[in-house]
Protein backbone atom coordinates (compact mmCIF):
# COMPACT_ATOMS: atom_id res chain seq x y z
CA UNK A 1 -17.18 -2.43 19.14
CA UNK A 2 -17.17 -3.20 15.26
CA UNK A 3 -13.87 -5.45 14.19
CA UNK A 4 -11.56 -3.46 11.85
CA UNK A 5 -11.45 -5.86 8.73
CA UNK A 6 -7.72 -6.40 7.23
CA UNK A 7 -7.69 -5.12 3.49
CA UNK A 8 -6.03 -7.62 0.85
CA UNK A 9 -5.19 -6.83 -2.38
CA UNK A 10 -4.98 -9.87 -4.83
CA UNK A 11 -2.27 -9.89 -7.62
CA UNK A 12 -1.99 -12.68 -10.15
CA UNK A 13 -1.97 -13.03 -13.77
CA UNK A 14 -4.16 -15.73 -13.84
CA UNK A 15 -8.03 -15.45 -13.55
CA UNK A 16 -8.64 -18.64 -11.92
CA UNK A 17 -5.92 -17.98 -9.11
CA UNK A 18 -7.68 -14.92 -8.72
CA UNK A 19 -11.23 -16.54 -8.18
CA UNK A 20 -10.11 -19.08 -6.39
CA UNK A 21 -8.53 -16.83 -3.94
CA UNK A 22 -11.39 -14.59 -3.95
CA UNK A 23 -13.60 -17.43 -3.14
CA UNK A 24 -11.53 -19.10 -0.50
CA UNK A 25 -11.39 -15.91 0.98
CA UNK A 26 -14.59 -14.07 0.76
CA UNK A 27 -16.06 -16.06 3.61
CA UNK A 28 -13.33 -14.52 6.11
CA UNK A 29 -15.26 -12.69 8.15
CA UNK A 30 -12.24 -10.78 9.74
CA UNK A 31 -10.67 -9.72 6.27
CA UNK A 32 -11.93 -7.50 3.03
CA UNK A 33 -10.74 -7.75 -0.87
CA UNK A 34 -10.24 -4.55 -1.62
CA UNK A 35 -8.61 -5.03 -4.98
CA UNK A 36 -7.45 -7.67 -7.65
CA UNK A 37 -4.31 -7.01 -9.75
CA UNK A 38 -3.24 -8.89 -12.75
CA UNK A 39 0.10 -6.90 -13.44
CA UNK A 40 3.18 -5.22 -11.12
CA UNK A 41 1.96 -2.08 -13.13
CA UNK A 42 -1.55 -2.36 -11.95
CA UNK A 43 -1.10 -3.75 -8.86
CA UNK A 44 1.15 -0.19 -8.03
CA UNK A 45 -1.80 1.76 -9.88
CA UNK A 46 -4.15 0.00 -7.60
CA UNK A 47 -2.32 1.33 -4.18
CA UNK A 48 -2.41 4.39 -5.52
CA UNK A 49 -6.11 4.89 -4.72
CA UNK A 50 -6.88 1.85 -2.73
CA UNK A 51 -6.26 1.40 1.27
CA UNK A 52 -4.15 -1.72 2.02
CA UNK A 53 -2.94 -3.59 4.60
CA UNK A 54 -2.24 -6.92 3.02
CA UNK A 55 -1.25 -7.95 -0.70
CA UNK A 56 -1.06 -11.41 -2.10
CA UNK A 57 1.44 -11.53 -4.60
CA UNK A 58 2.11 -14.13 -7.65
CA UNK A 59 5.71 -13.58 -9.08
CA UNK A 60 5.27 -15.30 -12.62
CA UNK A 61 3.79 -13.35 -15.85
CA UNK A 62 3.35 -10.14 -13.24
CA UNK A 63 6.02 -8.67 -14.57
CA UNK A 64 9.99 -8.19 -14.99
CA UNK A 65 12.50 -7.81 -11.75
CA UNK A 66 10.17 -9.39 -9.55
CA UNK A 67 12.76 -8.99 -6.15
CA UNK A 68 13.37 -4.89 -7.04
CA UNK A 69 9.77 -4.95 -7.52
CA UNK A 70 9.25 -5.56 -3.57
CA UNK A 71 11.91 -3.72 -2.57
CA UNK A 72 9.99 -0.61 -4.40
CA UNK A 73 6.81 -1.55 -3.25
CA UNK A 74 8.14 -1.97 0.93
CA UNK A 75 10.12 1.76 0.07
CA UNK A 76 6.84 3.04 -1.15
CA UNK A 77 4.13 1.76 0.85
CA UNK A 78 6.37 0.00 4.34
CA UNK A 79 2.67 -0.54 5.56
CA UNK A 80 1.75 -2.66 3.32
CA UNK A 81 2.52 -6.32 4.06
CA UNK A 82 3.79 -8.25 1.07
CA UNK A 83 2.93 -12.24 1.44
CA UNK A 84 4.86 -14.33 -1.90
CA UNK A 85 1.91 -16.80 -3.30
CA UNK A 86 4.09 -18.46 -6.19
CA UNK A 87 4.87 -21.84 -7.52
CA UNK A 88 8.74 -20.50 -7.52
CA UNK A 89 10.61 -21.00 -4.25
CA UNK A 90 14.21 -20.75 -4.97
CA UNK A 91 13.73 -16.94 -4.96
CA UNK A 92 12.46 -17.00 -1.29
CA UNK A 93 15.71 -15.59 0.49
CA UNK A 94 16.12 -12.53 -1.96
CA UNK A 95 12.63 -12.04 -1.53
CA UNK A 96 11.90 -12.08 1.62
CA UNK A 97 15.40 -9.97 2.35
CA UNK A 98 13.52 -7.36 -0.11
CA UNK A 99 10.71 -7.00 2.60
CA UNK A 100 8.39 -9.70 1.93
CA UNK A 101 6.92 -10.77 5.65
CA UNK A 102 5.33 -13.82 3.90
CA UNK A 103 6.28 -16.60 1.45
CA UNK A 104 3.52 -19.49 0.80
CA UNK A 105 3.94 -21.91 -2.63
CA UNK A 106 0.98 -22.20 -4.75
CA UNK A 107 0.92 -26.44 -3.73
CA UNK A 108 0.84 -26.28 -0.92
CA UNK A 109 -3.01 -25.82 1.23
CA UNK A 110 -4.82 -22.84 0.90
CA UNK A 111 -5.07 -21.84 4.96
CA UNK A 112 -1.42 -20.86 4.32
CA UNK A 113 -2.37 -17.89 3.18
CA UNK A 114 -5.22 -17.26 6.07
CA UNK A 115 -2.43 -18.43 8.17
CA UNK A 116 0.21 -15.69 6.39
CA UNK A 117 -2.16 -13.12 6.45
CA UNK A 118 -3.01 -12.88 10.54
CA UNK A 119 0.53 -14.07 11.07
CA UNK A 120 2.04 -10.64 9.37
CA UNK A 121 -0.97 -9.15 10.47
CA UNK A 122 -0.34 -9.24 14.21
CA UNK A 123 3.50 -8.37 13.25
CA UNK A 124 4.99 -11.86 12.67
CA UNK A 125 6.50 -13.33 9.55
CA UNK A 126 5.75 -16.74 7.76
CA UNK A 127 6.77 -19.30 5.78
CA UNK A 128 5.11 -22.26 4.78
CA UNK A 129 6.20 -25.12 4.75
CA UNK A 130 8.12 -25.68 2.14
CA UNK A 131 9.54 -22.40 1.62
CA UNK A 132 10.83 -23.14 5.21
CA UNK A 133 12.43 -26.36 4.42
CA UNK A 134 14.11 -24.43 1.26
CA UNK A 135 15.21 -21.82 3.38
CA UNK A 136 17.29 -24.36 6.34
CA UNK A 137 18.49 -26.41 3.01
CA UNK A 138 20.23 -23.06 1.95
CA UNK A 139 21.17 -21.72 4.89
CA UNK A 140 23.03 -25.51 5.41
CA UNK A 141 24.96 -24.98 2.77
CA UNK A 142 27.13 -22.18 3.28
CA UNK A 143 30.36 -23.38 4.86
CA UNK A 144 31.37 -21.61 8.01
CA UNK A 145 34.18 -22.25 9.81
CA UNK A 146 34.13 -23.16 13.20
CA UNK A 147 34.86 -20.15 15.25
CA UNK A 148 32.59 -18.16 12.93
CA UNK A 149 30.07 -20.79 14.02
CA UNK A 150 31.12 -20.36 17.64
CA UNK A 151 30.87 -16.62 17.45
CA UNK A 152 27.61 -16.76 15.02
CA UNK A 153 26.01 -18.94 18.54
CA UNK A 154 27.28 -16.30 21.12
CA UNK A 155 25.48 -13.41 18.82
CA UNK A 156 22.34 -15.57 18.67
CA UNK A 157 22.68 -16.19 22.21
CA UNK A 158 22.47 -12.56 23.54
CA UNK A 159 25.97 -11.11 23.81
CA UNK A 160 27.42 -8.43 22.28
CA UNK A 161 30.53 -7.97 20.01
CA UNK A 162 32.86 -6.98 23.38
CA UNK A 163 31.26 -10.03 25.28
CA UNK A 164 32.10 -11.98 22.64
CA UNK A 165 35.90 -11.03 22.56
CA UNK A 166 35.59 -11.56 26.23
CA UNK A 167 34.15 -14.80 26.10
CA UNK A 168 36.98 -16.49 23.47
CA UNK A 169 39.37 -14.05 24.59
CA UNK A 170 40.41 -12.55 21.88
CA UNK A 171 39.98 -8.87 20.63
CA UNK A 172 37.26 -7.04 19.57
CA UNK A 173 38.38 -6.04 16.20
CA UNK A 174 38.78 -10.02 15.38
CA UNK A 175 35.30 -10.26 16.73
CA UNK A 176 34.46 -7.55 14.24
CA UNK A 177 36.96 -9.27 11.41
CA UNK A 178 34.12 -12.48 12.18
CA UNK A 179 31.04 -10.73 11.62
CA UNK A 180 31.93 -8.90 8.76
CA UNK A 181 32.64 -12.19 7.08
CA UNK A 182 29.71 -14.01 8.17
CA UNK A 183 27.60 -11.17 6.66
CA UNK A 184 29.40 -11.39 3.70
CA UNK A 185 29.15 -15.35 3.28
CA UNK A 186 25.08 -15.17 4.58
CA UNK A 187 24.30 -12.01 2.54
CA UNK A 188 22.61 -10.77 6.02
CA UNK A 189 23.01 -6.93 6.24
CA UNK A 190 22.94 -6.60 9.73
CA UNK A 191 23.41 -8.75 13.23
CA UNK A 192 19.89 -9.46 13.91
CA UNK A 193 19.58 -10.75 10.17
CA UNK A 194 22.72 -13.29 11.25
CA UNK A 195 20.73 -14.22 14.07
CA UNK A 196 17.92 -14.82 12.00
CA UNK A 197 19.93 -16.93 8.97
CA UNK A 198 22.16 -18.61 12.23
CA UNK A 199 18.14 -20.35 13.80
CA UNK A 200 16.93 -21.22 10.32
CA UNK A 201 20.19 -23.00 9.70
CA UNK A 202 20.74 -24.35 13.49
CA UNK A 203 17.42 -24.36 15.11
CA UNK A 204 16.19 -22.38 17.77
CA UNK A 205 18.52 -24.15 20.77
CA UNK A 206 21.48 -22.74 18.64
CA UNK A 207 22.67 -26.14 17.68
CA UNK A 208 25.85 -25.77 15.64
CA UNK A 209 27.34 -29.41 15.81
């Protein structure tokens, strides 16, 4: 039975980037370019007509609003999976809270972005390397106090809002009071985003000392 190849648009304002993408990526045999944009504007023109499943995106000279930009494009097209390939990191977190599943920085190696592509591919998210280590430095330094902490670890741990108020004894609208200010301090929108922001900052084992 014949592979279905994954279909990646390319979007940069900078001919080179674009052939050396193109190049890097042409001997893939699992993957297809089906398009190369140089603009926002022509990169939405482009999925207008052209069957995606993948774009690579550059954020600088592409075009103004770059974060409202993927928001659009995840409203538009929520197929589509949007992978950041940019020298800029410090707008990772906005980013990639707009919808981008990947975020890889234009230093770093190449198989990043082979790596990003079957990672969101089979439903995962990435970050390289150093858009990782950007991400934890953030995330470290919003100041939490230390029964949001406890209650942040419980969340990530499994338990609900009414386990929690059973587990510190106390009630469930403080438990409530808790989350609604660690959502505002972590600019998460929901509780699985705060579990997500709470194992970037801590680590997987939940580590909060």
């Amino acid at each position: 039975m014949r592979q279905t190849l994954m279909r990646v648009i390319l979007a940069d304002d900078h001919p080179i980037v674009l052939e050396g993408l193109q190049n890097r990526l042409a001997n893939v045999p699992t993957l297809t370019i089906v398009g190369q944009a140089r603009s926002f504007a022509d990169l939405e023109q482009q999925l207008r007509t052209i069957a995606a499943d993948v774009v690579i995106l550059d954020l600088v000279g592409m075009g103004p609003a770059p974060i409202a930009f993927v928001s659009r494009l995840q409203r538009t097209y929520p197929d589509v999976r949007v992978i950041v390939f940019s020298s800029r990191v410090d707008l990772a977190p906005e980013l990639l809270e707009a919808g981008a599943r990947g975020y890889v920085t234009k230093e770093e190696l190449w198989h990043d972005v082979l790596d990003a592509i079957r990672t969101v591919m089979a439903g995962g998210s990435f970050h390289s390397i150093q858009v990782q280590a950007y991400l934890d430095q953030t995330a470290r330094t919003i100041s939490l106090t230390t029964q949001e902490r406890v209650v942040l670890k419980l969340l990530a741990q499994g338990l609900s809002p009414a386990e929690i108020a059973g587990e510190l004894t106390i009630g469930i609208k403080s438990v409530h009071n808790y989350l609604w200010n660690l959502r505002t301090k972590t600019a998460c929108a929901n509780q699985v985003q705060l579990v997500d922001w709470y194992r970037r900052a801590y680590g997987d084992r939940g580590e909060v000392g």
